[in-house]
PDB file of N, CA and C in Angstrom:
ATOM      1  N   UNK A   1      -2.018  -0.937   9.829  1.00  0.00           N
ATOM      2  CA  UNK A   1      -3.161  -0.387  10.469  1.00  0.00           C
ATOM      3  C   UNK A   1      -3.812  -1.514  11.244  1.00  0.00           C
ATOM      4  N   UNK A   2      -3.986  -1.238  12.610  1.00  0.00           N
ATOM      5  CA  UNK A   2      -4.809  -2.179  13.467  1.00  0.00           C
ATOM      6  C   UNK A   2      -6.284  -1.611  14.098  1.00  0.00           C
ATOM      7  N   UNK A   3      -7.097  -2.665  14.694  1.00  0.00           N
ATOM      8  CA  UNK A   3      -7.921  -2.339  14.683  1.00  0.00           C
ATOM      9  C   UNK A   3      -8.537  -2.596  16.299  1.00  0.00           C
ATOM     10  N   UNK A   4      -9.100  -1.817  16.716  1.00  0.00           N
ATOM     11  CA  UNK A   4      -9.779  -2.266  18.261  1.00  0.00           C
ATOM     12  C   UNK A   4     -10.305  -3.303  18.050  1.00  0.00           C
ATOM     13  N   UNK A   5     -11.352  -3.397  17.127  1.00  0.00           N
ATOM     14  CA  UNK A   5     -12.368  -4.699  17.168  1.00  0.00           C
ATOM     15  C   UNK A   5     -12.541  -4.939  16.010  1.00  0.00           C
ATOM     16  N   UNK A   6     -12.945  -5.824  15.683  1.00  0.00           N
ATOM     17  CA  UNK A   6     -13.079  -6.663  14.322  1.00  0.00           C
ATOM     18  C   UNK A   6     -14.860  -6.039  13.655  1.00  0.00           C
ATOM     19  N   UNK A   7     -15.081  -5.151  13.238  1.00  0.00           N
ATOM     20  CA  UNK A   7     -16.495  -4.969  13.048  1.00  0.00           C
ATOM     21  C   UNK A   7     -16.677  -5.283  11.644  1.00  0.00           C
ATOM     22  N   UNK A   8     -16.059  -5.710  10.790  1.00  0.00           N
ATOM     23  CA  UNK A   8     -16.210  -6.362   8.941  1.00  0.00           C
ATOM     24  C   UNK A   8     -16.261  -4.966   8.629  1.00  0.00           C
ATOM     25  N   UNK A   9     -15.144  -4.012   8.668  1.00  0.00           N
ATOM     26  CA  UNK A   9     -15.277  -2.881   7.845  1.00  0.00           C
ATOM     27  C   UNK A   9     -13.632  -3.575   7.391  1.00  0.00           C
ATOM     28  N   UNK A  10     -13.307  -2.693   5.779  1.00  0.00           N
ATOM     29  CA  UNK A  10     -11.675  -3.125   5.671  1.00  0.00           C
ATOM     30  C   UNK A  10     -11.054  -1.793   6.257  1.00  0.00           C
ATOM     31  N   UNK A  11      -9.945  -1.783   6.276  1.00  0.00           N
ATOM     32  CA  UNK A  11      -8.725  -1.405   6.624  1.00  0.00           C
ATOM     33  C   UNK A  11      -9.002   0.488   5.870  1.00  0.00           C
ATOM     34  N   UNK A  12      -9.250   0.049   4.800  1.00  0.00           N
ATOM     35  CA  UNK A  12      -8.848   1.470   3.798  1.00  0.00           C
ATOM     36  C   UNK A  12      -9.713   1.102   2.904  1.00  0.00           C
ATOM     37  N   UNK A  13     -10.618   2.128   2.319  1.00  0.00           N
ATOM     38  CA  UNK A  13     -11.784   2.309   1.484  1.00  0.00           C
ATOM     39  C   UNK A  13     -11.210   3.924   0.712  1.00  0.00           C
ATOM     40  N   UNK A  14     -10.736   3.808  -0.265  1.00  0.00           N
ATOM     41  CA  UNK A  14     -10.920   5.280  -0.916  1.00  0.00           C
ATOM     42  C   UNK A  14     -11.509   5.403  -2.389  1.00  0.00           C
ATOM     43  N   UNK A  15     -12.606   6.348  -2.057  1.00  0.00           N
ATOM     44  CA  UNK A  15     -13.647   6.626  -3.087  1.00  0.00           C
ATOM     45  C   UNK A  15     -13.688   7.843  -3.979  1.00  0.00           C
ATOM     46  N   UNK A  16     -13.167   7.848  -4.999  1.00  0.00           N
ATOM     47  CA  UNK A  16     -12.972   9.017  -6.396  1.00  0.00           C
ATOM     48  C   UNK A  16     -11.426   9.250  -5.891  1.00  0.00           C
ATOM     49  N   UNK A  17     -11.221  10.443  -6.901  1.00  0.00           N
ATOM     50  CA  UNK A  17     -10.135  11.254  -6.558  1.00  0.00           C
ATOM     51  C   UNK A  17      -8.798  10.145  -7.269  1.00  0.00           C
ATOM     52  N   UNK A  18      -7.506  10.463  -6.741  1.00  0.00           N
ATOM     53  CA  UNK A  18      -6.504   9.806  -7.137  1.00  0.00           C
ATOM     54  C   UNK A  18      -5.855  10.262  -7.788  1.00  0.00           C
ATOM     55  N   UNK A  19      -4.709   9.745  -8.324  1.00  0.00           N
ATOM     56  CA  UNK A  19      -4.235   8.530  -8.218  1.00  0.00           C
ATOM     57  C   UNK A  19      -3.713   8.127  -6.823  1.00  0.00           C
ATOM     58  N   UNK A  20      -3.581   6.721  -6.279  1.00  0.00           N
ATOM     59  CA  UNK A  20      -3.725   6.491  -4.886  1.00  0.00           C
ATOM     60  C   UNK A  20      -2.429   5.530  -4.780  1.00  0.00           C
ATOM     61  N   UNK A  21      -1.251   5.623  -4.185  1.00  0.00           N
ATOM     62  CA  UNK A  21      -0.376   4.755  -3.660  1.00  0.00           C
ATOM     63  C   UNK A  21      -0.683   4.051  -2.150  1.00  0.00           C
ATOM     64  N   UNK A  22       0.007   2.810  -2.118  1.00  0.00           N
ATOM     65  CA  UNK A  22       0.241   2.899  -0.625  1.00  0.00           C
ATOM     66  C   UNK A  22       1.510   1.598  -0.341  1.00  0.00           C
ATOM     67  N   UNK A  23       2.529   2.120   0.039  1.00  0.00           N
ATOM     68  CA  UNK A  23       3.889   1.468  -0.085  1.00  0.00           C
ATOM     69  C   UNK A  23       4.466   0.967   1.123  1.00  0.00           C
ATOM     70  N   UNK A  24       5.025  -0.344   1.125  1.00  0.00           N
ATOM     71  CA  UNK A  24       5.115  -0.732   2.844  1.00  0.00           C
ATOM     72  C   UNK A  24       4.242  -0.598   3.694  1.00  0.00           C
ATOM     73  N   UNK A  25       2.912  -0.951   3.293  1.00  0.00           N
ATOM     74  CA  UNK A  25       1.642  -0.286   4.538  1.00  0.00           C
ATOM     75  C   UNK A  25       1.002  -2.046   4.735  1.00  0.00           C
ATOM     76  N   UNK A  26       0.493  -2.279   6.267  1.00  0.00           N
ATOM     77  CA  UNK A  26       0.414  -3.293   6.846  1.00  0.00           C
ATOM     78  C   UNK A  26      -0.971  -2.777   7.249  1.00  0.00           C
ATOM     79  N   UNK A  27      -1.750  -3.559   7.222  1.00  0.00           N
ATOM     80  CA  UNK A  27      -3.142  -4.312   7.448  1.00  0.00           C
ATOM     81  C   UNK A  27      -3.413  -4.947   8.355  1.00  0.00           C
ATOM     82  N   UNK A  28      -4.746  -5.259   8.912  1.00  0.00           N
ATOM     83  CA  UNK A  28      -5.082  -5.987   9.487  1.00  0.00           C
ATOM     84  C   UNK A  28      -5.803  -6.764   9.388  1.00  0.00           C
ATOM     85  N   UNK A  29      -5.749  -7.917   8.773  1.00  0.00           N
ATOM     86  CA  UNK A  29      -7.441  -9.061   8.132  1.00  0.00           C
ATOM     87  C   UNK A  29      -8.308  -8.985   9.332  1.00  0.00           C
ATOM     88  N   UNK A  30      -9.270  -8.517   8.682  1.00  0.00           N
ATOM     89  CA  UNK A  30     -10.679  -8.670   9.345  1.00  0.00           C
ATOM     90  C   UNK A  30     -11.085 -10.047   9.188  1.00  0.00           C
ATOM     91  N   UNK A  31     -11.945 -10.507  10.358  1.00  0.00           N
ATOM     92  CA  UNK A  31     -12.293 -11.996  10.075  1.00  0.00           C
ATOM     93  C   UNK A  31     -13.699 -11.977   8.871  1.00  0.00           C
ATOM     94  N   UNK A  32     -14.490 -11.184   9.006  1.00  0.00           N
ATOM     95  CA  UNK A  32     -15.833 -10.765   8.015  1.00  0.00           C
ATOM     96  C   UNK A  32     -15.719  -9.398   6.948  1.00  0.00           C
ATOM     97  N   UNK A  33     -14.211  -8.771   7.197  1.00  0.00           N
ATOM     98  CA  UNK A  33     -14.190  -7.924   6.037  1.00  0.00           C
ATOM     99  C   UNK A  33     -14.419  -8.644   4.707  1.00  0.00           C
ATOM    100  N   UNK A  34     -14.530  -8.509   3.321  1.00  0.00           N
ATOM    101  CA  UNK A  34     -14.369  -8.548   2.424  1.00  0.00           C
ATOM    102  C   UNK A  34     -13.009  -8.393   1.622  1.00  0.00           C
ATOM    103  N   UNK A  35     -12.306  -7.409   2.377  1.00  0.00           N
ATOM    104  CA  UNK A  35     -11.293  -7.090   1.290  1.00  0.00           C
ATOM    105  C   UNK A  35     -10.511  -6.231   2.633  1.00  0.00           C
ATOM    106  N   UNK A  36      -9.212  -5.947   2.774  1.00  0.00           N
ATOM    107  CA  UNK A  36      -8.700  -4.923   3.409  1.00  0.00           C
ATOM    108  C   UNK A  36      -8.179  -3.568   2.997  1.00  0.00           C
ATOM    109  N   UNK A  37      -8.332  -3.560   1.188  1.00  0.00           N
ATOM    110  CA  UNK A  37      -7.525  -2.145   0.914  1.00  0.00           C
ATOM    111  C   UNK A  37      -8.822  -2.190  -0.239  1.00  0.00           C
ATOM    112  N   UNK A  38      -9.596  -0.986  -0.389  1.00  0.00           N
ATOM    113  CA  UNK A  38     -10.717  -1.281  -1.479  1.00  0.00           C
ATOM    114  C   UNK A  38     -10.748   0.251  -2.274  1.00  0.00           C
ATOM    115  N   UNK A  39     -10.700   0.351  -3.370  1.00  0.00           N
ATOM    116  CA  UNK A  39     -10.563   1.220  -4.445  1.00  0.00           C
ATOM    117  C   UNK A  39     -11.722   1.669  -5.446  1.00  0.00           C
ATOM    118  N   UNK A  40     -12.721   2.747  -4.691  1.00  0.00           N
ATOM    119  CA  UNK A  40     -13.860   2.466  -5.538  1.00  0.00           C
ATOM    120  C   UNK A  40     -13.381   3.937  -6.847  1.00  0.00           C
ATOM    121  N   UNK A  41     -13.779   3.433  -7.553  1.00  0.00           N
ATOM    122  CA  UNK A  41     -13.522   4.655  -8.854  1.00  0.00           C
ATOM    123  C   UNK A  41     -12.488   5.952  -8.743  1.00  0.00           C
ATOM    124  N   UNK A  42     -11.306   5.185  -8.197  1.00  0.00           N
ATOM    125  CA  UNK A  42     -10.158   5.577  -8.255  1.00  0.00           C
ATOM    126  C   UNK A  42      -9.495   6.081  -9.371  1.00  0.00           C
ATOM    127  N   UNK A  43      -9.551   7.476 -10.139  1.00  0.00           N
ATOM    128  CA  UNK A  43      -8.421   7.918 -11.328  1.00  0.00           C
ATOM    129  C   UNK A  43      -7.000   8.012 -11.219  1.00  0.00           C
ATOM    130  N   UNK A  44      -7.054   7.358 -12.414  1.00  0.00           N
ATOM    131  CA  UNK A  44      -5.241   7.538 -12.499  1.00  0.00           C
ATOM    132  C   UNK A  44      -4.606   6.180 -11.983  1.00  0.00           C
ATOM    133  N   UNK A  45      -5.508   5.422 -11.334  1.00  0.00           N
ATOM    134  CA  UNK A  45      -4.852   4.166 -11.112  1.00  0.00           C
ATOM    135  C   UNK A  45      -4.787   4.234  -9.111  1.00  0.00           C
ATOM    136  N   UNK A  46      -4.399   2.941  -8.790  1.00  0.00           N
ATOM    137  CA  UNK A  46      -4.100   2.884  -7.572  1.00  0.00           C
ATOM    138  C   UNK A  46      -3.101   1.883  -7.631  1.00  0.00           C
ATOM    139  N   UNK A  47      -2.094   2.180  -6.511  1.00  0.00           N
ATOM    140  CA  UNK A  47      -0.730   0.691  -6.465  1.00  0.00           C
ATOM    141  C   UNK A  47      -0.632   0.793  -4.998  1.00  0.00           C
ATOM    142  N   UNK A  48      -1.083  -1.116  -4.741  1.00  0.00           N
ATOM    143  CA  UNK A  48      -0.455  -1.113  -3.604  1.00  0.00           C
ATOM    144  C   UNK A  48       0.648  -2.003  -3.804  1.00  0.00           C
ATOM    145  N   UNK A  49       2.237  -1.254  -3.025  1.00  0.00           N
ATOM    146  CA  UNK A  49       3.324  -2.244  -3.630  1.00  0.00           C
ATOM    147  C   UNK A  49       4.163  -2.399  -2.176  1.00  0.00           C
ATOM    148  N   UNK A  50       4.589  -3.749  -2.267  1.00  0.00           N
ATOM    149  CA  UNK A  50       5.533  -3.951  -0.627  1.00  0.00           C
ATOM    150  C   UNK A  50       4.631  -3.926   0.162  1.00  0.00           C
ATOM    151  N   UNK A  51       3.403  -4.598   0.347  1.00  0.00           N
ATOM    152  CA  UNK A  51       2.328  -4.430   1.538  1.00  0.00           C
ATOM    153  C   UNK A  51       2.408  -5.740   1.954  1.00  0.00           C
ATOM    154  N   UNK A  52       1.828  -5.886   2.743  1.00  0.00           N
ATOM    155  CA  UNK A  52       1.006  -7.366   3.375  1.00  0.00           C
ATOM    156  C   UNK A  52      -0.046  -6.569   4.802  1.00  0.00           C
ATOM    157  N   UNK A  53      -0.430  -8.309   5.147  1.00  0.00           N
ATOM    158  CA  UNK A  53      -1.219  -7.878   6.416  1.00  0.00           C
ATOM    159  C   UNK A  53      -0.440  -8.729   7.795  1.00  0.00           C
ATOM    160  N   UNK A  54      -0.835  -8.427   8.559  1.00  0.00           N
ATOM    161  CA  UNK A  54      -0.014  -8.201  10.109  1.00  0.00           C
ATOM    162  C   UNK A  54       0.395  -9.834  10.173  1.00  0.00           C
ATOM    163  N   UNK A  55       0.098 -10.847   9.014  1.00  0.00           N
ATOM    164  CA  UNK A  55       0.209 -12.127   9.708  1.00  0.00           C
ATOM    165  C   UNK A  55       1.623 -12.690   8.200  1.00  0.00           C
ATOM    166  N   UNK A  56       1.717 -11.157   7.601  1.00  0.00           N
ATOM    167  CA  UNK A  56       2.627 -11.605   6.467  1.00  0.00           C
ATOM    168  C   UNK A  56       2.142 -11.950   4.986  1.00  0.00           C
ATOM    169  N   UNK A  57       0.763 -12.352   4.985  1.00  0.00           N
ATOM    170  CA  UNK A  57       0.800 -12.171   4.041  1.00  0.00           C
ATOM    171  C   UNK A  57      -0.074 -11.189   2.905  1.00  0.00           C
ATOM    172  N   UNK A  58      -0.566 -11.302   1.709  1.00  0.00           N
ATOM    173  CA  UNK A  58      -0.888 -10.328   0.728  1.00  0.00           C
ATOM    174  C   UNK A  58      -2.379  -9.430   1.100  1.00  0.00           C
ATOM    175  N   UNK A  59      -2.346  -8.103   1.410  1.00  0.00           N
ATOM    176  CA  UNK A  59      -3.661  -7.477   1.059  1.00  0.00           C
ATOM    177  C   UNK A  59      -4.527  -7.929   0.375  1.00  0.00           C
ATOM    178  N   UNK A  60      -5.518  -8.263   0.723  1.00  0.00           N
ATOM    179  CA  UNK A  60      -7.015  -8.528   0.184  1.00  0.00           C
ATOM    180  C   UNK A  60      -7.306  -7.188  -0.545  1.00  0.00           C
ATOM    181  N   UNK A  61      -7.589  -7.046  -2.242  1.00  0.00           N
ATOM    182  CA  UNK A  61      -7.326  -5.505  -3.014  1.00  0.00           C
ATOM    183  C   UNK A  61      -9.180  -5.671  -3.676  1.00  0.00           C
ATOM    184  N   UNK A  62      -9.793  -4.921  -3.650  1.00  0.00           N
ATOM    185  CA  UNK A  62     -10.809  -4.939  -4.387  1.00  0.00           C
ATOM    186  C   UNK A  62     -10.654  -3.518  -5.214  1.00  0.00           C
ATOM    187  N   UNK A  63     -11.002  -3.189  -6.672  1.00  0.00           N
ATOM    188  CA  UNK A  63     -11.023  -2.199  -7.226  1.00  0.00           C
ATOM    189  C   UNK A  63     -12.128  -1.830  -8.026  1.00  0.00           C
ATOM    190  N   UNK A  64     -13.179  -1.861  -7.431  1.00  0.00           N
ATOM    191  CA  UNK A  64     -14.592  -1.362  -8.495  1.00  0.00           C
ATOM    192  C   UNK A  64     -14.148  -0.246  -8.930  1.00  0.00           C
ATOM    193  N   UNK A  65     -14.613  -0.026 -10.813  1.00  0.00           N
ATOM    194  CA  UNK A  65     -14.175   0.885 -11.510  1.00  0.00           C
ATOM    195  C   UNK A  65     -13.319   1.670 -11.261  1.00  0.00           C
ATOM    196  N   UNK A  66     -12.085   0.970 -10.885  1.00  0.00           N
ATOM    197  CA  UNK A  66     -10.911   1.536 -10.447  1.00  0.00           C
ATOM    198  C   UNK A  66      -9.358   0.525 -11.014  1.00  0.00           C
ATOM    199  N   UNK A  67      -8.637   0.486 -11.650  1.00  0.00           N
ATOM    200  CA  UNK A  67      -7.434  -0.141 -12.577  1.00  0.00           C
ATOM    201  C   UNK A  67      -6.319  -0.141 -11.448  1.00  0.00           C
ATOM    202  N   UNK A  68      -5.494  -0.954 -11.066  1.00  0.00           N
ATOM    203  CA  UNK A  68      -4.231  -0.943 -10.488  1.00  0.00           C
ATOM    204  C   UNK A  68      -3.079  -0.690 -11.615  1.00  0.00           C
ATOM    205  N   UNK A  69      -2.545   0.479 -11.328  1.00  0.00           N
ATOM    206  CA  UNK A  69      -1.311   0.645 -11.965  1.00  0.00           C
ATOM    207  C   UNK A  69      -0.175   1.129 -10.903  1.00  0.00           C
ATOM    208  N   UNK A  70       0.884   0.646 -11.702  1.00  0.00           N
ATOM    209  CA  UNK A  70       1.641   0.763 -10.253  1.00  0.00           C
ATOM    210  C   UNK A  70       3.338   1.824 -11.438  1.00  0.00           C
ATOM    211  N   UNK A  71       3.163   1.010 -12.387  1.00  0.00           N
ATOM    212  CA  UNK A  71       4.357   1.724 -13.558  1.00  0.00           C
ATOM    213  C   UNK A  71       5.461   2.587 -13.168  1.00  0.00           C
ATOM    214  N   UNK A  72       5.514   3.836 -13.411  1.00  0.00           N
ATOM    215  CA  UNK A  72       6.876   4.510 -13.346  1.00  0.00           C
ATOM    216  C   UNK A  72       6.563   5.133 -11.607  1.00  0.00           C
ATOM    217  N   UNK A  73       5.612   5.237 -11.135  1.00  0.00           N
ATOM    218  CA  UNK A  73       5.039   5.487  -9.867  1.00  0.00           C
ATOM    219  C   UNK A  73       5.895   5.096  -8.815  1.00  0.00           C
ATOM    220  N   UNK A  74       6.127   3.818  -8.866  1.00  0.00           N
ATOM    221  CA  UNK A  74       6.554   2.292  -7.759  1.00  0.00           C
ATOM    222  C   UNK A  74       8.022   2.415  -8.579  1.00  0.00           C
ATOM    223  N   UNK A  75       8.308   2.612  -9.468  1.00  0.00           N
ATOM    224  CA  UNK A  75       9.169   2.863 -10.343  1.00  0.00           C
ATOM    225  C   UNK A  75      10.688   3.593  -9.789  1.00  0.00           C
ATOM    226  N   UNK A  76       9.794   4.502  -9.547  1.00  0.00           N
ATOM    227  CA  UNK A  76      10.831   6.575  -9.412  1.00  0.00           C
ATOM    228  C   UNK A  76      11.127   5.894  -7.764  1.00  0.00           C
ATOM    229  N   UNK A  77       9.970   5.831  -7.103  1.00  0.00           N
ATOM    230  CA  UNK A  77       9.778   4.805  -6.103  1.00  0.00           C
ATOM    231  C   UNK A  77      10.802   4.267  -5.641  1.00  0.00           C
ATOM    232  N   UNK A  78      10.858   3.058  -5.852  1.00  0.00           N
ATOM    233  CA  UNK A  78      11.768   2.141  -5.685  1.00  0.00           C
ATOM    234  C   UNK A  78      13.406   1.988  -5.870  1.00  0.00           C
ATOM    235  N   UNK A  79      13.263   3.237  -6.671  1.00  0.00           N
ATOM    236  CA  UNK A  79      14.783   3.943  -7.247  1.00  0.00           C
ATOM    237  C   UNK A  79      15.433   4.373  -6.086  1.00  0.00           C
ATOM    238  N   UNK A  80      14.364   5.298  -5.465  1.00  0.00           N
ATOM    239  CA  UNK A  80      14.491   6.505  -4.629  1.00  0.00           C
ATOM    240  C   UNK A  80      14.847   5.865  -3.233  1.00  0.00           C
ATOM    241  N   UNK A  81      13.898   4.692  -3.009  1.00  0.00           N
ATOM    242  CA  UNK A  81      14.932   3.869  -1.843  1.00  0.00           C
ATOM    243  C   UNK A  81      15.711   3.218  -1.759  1.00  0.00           C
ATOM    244  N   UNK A  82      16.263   2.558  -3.423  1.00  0.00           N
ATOM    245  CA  UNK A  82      17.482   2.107  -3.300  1.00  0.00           C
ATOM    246  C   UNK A  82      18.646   3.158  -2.856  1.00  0.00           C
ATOM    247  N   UNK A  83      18.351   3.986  -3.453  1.00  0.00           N
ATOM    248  CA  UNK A  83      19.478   5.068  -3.453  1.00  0.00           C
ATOM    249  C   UNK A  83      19.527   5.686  -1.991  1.00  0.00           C
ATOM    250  N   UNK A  84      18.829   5.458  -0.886  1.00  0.00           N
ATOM    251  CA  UNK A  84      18.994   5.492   0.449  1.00  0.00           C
ATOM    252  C   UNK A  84      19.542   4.557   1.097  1.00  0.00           C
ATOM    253  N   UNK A  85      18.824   3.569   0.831  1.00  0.00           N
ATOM    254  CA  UNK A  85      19.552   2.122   1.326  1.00  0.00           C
ATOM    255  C   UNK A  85      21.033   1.502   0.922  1.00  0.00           C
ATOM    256  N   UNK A  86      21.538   2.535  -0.228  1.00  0.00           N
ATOM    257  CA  UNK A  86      22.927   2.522  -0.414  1.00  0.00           C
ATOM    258  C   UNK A  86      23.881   3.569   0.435  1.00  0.00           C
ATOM    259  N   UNK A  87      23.284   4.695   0.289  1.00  0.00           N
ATOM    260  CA  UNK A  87      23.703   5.896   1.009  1.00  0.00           C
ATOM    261  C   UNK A  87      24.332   5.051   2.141  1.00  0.00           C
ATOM    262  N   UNK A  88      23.156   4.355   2.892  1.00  0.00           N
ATOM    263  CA  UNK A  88      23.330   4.034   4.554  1.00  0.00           C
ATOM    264  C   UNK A  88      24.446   3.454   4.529  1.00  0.00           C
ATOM    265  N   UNK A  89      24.334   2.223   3.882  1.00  0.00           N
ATOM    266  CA  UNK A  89      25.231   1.413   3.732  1.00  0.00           C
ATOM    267  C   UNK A  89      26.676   1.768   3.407  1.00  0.00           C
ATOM    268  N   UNK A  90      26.796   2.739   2.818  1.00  0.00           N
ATOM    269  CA  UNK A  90      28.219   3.694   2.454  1.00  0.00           C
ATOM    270  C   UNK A  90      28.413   4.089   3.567  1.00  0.00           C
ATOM    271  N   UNK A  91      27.660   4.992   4.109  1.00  0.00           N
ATOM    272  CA  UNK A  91      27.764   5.792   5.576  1.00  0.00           C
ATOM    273  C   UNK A  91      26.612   5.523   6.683  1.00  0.00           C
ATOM    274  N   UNK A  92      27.428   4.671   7.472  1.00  0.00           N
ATOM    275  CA  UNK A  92      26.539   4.347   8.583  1.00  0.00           C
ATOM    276  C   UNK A  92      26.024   5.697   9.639  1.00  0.00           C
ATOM    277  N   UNK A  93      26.627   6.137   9.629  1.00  0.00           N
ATOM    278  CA  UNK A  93      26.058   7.476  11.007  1.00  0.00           C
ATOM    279  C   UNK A  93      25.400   8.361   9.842  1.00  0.00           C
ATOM    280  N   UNK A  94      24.812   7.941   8.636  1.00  0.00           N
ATOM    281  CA  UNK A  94      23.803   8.579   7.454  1.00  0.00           C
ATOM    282  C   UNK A  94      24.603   9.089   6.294  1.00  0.00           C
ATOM    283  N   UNK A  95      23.012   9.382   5.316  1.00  0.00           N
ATOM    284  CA  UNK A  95      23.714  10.114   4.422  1.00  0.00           C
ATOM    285  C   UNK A  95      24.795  11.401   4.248  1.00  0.00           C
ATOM    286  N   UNK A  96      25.299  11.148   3.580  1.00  0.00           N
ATOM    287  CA  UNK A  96      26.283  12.575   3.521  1.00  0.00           C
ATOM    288  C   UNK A  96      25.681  13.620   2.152  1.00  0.00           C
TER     289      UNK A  96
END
């Protein structure tokens, strides 16, 4: 996620509700944000997994009354794209 102008807001603010993923997702550091991915009283957990920000490196994560869990989630997850990224690799013109 990029931004026109730098105004110190972050990237992603999500407030209640959940549980909240966000997988391979790219950022943009604000020079006066605080944080770029922020988690206010998030249930069920929030995971951010495979992220960074546009310069490479780690999301700035804030979680007021909100827990990062990432467990069988990032899990089933991560399964689920190996098992594509093999597919391809078996069969280049795609899965069969």
């Amino acid at each position: 996620m990029r931004f026109a102008a730098d105004d110190g807001r972050p990237a992603v603010i999500a407030s209640g509700g959940g549980p909240v993923t966000f997988t391979r997702f790219t950022v943009q550091r604000g020079d006066t944000s605080p944080y770029d991915l922020g988690f206010q009283n998030v249930t069920g957990g929030y995971c951010v997994a495979d992220s960074k920000n546009t310069t490479g490196g780690a999301p700035r994560i804030s979680g007021t009354g909100s827990t990062q869990y990432c467990g069988a989630r990032e899990a089933a997850a991560g399964a689920a794209r190996a098992a594509n990224r093999s597919a391809r690799l078996d069969h280049p013109e795609g899965p069969v």
